[in-house]
Protein backbone atom coordinates (compact mmCIF):
# COMPACT_ATOMS: atom_id res chain seq x y z
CA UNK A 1 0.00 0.00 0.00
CA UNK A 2 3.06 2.14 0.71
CA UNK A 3 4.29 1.71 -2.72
CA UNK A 4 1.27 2.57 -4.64
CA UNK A 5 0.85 6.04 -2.36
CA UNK A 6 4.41 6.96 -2.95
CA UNK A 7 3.20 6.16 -7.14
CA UNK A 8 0.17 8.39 -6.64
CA UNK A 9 2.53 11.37 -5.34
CA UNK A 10 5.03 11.04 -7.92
CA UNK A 11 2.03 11.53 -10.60
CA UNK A 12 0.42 14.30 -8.73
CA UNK A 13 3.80 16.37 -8.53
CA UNK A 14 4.41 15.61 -12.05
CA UNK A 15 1.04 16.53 -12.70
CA UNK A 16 1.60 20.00 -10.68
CA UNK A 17 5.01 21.12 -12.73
CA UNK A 18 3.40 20.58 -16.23
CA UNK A 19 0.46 22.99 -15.42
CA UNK A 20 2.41 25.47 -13.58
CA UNK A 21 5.12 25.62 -16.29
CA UNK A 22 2.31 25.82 -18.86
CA UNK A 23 -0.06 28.32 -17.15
CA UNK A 24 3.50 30.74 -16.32
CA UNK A 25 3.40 34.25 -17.38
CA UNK A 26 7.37 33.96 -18.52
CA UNK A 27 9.04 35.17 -21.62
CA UNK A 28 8.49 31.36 -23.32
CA UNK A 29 4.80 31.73 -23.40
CA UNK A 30 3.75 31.69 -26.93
CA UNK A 31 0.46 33.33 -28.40
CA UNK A 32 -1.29 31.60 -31.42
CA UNK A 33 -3.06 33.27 -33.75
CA UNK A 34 -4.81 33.04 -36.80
CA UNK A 35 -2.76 34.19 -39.93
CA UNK A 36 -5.60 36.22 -42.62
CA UNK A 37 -5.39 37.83 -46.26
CA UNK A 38 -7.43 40.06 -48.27
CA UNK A 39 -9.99 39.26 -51.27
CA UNK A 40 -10.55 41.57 -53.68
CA UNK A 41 -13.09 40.41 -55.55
CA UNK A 42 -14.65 42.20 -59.05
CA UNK A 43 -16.67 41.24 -62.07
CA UNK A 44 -16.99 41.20 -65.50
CA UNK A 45 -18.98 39.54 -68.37
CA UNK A 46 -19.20 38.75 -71.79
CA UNK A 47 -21.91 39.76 -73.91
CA UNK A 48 -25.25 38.80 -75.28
CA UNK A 49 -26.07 37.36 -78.52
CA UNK A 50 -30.01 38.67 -78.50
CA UNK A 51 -29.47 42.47 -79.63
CA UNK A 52 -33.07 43.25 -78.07
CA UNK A 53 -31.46 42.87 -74.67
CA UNK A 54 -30.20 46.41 -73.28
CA UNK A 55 -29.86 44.89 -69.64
CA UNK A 56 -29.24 41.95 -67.98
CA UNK A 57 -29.61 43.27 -64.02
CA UNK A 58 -28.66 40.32 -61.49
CA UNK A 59 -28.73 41.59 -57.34
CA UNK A 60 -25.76 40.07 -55.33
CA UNK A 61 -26.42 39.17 -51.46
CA UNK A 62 -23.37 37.36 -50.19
CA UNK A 63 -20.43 35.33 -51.32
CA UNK A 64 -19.72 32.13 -49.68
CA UNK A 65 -15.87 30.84 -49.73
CA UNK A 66 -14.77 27.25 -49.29
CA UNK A 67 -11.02 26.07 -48.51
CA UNK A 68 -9.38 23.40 -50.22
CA UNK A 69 -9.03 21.77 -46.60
CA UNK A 70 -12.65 21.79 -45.99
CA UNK A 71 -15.49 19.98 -48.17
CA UNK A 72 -17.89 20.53 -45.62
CA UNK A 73 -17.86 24.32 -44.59
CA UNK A 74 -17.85 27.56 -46.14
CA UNK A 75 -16.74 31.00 -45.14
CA UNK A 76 -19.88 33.39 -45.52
CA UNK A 77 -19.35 36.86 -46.45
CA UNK A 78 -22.52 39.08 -46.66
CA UNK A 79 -22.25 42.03 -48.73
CA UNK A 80 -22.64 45.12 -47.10
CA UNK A 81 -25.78 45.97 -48.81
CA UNK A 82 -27.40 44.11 -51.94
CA UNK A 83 -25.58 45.20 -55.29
CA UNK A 84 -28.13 45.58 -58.31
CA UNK A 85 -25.36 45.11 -61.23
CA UNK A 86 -26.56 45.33 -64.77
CA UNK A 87 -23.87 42.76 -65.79
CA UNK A 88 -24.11 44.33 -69.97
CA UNK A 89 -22.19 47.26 -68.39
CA UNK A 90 -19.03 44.96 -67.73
CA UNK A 91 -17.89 43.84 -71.50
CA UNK A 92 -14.95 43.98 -73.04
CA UNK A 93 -12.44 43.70 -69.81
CA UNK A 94 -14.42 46.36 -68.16
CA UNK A 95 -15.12 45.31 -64.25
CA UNK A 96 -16.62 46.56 -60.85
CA UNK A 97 -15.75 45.94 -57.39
CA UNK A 98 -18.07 43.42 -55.54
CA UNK A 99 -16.75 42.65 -52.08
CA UNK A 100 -13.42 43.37 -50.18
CA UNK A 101 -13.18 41.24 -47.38
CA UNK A 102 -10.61 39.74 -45.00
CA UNK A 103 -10.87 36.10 -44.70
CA UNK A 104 -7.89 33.39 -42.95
CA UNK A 105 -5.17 32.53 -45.70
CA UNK A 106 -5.13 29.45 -47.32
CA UNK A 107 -6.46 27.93 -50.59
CA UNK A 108 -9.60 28.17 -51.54
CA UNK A 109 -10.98 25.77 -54.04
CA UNK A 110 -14.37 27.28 -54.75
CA UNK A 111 -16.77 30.27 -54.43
CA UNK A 112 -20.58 30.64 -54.38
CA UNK A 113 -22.77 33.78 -55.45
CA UNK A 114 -25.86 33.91 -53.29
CA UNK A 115 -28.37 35.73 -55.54
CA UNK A 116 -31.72 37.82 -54.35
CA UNK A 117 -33.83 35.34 -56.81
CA UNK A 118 -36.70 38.23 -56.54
CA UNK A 119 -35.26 41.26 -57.58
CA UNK A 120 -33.36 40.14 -61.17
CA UNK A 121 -34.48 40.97 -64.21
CA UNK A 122 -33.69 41.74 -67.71
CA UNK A 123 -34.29 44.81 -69.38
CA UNK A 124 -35.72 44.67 -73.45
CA UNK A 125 -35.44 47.39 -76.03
CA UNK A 126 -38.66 45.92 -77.02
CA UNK A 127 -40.61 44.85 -74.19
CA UNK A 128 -39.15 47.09 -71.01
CA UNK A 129 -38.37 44.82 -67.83
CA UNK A 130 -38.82 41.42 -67.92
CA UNK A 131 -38.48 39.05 -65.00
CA UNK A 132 -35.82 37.13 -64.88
CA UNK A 133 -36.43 33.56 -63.74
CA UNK A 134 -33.35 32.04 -61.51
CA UNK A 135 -34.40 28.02 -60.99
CA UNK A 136 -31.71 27.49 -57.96
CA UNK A 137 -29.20 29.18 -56.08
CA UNK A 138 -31.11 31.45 -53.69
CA UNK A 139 -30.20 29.67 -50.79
CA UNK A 140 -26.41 27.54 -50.97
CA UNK A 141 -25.65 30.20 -54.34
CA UNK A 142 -23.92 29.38 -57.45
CA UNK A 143 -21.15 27.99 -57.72
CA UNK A 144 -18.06 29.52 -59.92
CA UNK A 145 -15.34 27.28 -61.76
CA UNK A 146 -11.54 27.93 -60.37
CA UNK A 147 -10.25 28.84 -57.03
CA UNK A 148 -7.33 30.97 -55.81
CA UNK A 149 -5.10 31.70 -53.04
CA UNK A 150 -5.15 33.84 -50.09
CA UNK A 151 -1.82 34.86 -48.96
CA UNK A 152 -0.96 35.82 -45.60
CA UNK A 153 -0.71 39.15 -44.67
CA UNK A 154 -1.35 40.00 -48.26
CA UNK A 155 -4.23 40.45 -51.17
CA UNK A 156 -5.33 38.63 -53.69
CA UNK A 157 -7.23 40.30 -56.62
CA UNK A 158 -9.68 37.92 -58.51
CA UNK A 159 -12.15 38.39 -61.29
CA UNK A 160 -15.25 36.39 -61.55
CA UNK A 161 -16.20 36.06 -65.24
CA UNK A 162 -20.38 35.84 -65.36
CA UNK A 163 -20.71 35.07 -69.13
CA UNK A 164 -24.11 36.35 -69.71
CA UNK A 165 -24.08 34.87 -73.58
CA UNK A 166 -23.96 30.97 -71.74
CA UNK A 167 -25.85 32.16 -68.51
CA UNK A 168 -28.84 33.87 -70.30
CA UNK A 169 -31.08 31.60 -72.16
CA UNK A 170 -35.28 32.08 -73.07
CA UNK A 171 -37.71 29.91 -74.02
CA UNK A 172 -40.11 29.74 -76.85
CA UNK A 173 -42.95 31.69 -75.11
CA UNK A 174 -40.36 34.33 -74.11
CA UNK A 175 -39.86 33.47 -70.65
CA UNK A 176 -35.89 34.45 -69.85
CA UNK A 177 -34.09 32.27 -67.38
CA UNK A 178 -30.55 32.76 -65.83
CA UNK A 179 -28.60 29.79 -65.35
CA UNK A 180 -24.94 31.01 -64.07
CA UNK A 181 -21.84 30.16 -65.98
CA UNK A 182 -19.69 31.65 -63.26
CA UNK A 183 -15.15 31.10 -63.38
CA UNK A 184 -13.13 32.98 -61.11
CA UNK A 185 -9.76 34.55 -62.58
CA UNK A 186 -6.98 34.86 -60.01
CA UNK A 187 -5.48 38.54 -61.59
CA UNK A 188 -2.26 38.15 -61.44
CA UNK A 189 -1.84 34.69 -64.03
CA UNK A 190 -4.06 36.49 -66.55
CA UNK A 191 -3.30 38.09 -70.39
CA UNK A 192 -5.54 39.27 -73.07
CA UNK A 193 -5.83 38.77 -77.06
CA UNK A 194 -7.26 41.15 -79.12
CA UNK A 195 -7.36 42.29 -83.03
CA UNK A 196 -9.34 42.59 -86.04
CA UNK A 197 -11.44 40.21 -88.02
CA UNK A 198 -11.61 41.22 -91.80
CA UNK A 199 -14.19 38.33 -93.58
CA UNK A 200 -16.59 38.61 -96.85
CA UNK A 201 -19.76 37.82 -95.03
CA UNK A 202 -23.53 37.04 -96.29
CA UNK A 203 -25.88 39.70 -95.93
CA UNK A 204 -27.74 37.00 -93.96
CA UNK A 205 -25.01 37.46 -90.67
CA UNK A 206 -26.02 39.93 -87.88
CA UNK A 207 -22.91 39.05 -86.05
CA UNK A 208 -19.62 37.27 -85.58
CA UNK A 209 -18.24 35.87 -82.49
CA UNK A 210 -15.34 34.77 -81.59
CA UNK A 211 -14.69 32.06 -79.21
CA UNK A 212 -11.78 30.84 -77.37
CA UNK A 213 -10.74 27.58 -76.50
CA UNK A 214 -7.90 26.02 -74.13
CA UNK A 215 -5.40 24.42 -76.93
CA UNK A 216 -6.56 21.47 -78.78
CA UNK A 217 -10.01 21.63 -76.69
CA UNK A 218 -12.24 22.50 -79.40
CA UNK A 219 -14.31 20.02 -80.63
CA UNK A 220 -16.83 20.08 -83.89
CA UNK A 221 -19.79 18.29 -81.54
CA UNK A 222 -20.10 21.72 -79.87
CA UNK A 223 -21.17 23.67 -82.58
CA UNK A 224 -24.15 25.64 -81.61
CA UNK A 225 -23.50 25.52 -77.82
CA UNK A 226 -19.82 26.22 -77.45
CA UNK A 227 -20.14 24.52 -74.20
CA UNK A 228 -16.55 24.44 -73.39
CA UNK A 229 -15.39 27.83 -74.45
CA UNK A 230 -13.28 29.37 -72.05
CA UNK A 231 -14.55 32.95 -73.21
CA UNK A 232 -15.84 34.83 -76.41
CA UNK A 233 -15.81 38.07 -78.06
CA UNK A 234 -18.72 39.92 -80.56
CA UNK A 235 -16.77 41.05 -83.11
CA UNK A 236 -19.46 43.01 -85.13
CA UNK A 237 -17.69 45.97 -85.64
CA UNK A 238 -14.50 44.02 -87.12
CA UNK A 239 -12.59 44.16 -83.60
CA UNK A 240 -12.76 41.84 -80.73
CA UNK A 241 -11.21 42.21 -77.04
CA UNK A 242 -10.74 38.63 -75.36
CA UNK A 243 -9.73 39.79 -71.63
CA UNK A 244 -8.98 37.72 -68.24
CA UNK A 245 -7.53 34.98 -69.93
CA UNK A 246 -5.29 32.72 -67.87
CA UNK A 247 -1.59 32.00 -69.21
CA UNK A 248 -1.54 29.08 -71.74
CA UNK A 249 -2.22 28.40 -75.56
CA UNK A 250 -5.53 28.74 -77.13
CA UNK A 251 -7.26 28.21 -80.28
CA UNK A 252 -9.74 30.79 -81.77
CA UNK A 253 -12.82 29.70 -83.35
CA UNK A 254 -14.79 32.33 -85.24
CA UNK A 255 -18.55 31.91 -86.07
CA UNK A 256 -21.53 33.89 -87.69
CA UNK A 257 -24.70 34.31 -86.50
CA UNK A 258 -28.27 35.85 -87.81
CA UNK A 259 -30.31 38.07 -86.20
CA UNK A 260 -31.53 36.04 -83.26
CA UNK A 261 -28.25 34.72 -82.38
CA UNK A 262 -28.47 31.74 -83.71
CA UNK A 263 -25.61 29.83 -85.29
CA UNK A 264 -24.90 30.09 -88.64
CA UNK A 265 -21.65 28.67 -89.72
CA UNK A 266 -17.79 28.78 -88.44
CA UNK A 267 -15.72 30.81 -90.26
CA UNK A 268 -12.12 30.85 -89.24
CA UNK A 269 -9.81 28.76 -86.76
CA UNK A 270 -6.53 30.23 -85.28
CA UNK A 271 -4.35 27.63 -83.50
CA UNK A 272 -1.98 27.91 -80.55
CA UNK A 273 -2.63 31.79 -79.86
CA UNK A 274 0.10 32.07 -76.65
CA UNK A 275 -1.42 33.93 -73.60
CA UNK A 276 1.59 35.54 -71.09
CA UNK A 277 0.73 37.17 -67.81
CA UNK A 278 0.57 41.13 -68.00
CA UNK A 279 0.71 41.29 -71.78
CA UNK A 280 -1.75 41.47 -74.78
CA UNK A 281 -0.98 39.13 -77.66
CA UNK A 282 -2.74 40.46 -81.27
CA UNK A 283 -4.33 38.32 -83.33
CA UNK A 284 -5.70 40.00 -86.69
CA UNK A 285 -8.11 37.40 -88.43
CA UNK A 286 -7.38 36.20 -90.99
């Protein structure tokens, strides 16, 4: 009995040190905290094949964040206040400011937009304000394509590309209905191509688009959809701006279209277009 008394004092004092050395107020206590980075997030948007759309108005509520760590919770941002953004007003590499927000660093691997389902709409030069119809994604959001990384003690700008010409589709008894084609951009890996297009076109083509494709991607089952197009230009007026491209090689495929937008035929193909961060690359067609 002796022996296991002298055990259960030897544990005790042991015991004793350990939460006196740990509970000390000396110069080896250690504080840990929580390292965090900035999100600057903005968006822009490609345009609309239907040329009796003047607006396409979507109203932002939140953003949620998930880590790459994590593929059960998200990081919920709420905006300030709801953003009304008419999303025809951000072509052509143009962009706004949605949320600024610091968040812990780390990877994230995806984002979702939480949209006020109610209060969208689209905005016809014949017909005025239309509702627009949004079938999901008022209450987990949409989710965007791409992720990015927060770095500590720094920010990270990305752009979220909401391609209205994929997003935007209507019906046959006019009923308009937004189905998000969302990819976020992280800034800093991004270039642009640009130029002319010079072609002998039908008087039967209202427009001509050109779309671009991640090298050797294309394939001739998409025509009509362009599905898998990373992004796409009108290029009407004989130019066309391709902007928040991410470094690589891409080939161009350009296509006409009549009056309603609908496909006509493809035109031209340009192969391994190079893409460098910071820089434009020109591409005059043909």
């Amino acid at each position: 009995m002796k022996t296991f008394h002298t055990l259960i004092g030897i544990v005790l004092s042991l015991t004793m040190m350990t939460l006196i050395s740990g509970c000390g107020g000396g110069s080896d206590t250690t504080t840990s905290t929580t390292q965090t980075g900035t999100v600057a997030l903005s968006l822009t948007d490609a345009p609309t094949d239907d040329e009796n759309i003047r607006g396409v108005y979507v109203t932002f509520d939140a953003l949620r964040y998930q880590y790459a760590d994590s593929n059960e919770s998200w990081e919920d941002v709420d905006l300030n206040e709801s953003r009304t953004i008419n999303l025809l007003d951000l072509q052509d590499g143009n962009t706004t400011l949605l949320n600024y927000v610091e968040l812990p660093a780390g990877e994230i691997s995806h984002v979702r937009f939480v949209i006020d389902t109610e209060r969208c709409y689209i905005d016809l030069i014949e017909g005025g304000e239309q509702p627009l119809e949004v079938p999901s994604g008022d209450q987990t959001g949409f989710k965007a394509i791409g992720g990015f990384t927060i770095p500590a003690g720094g920010t990270v700008n990305v752009t979220a590309d909401f391609d209205v010409r994929k997003s935007v589709t209507t019906t046959g008894n006019g009923r308009y209905i937004l189905r998000p084609t969302i990819k976020i951009i992280d800034n800093v890996e991004v270039g642009e191509i640009n130029g002319t297009v010079t072609l002998d076109l039908d008087a039967n083509v209202s427009s001509v688009i050109v779309y671009a494709y991640e090298e050797s991607t294309w394939d001739d089952s998409e025509v009509d959809t362009f599905t898998n197009s990373v992004l796409s230009a009108d290029a009407t007026d004989g130019t066309y701006v391709l902007p928040w491209l991410t470094t690589g090689a891409y080939d161009l495929v350009v296509t006409s279209q009549d009056e309603n937008g609908t496909y006509l035929e493809t035109l031209e193909h340009v192969y391994n277009v190079p893409v460098v961060a910071n820089e434009t690359t020109i591409v005059d067609i043909p």
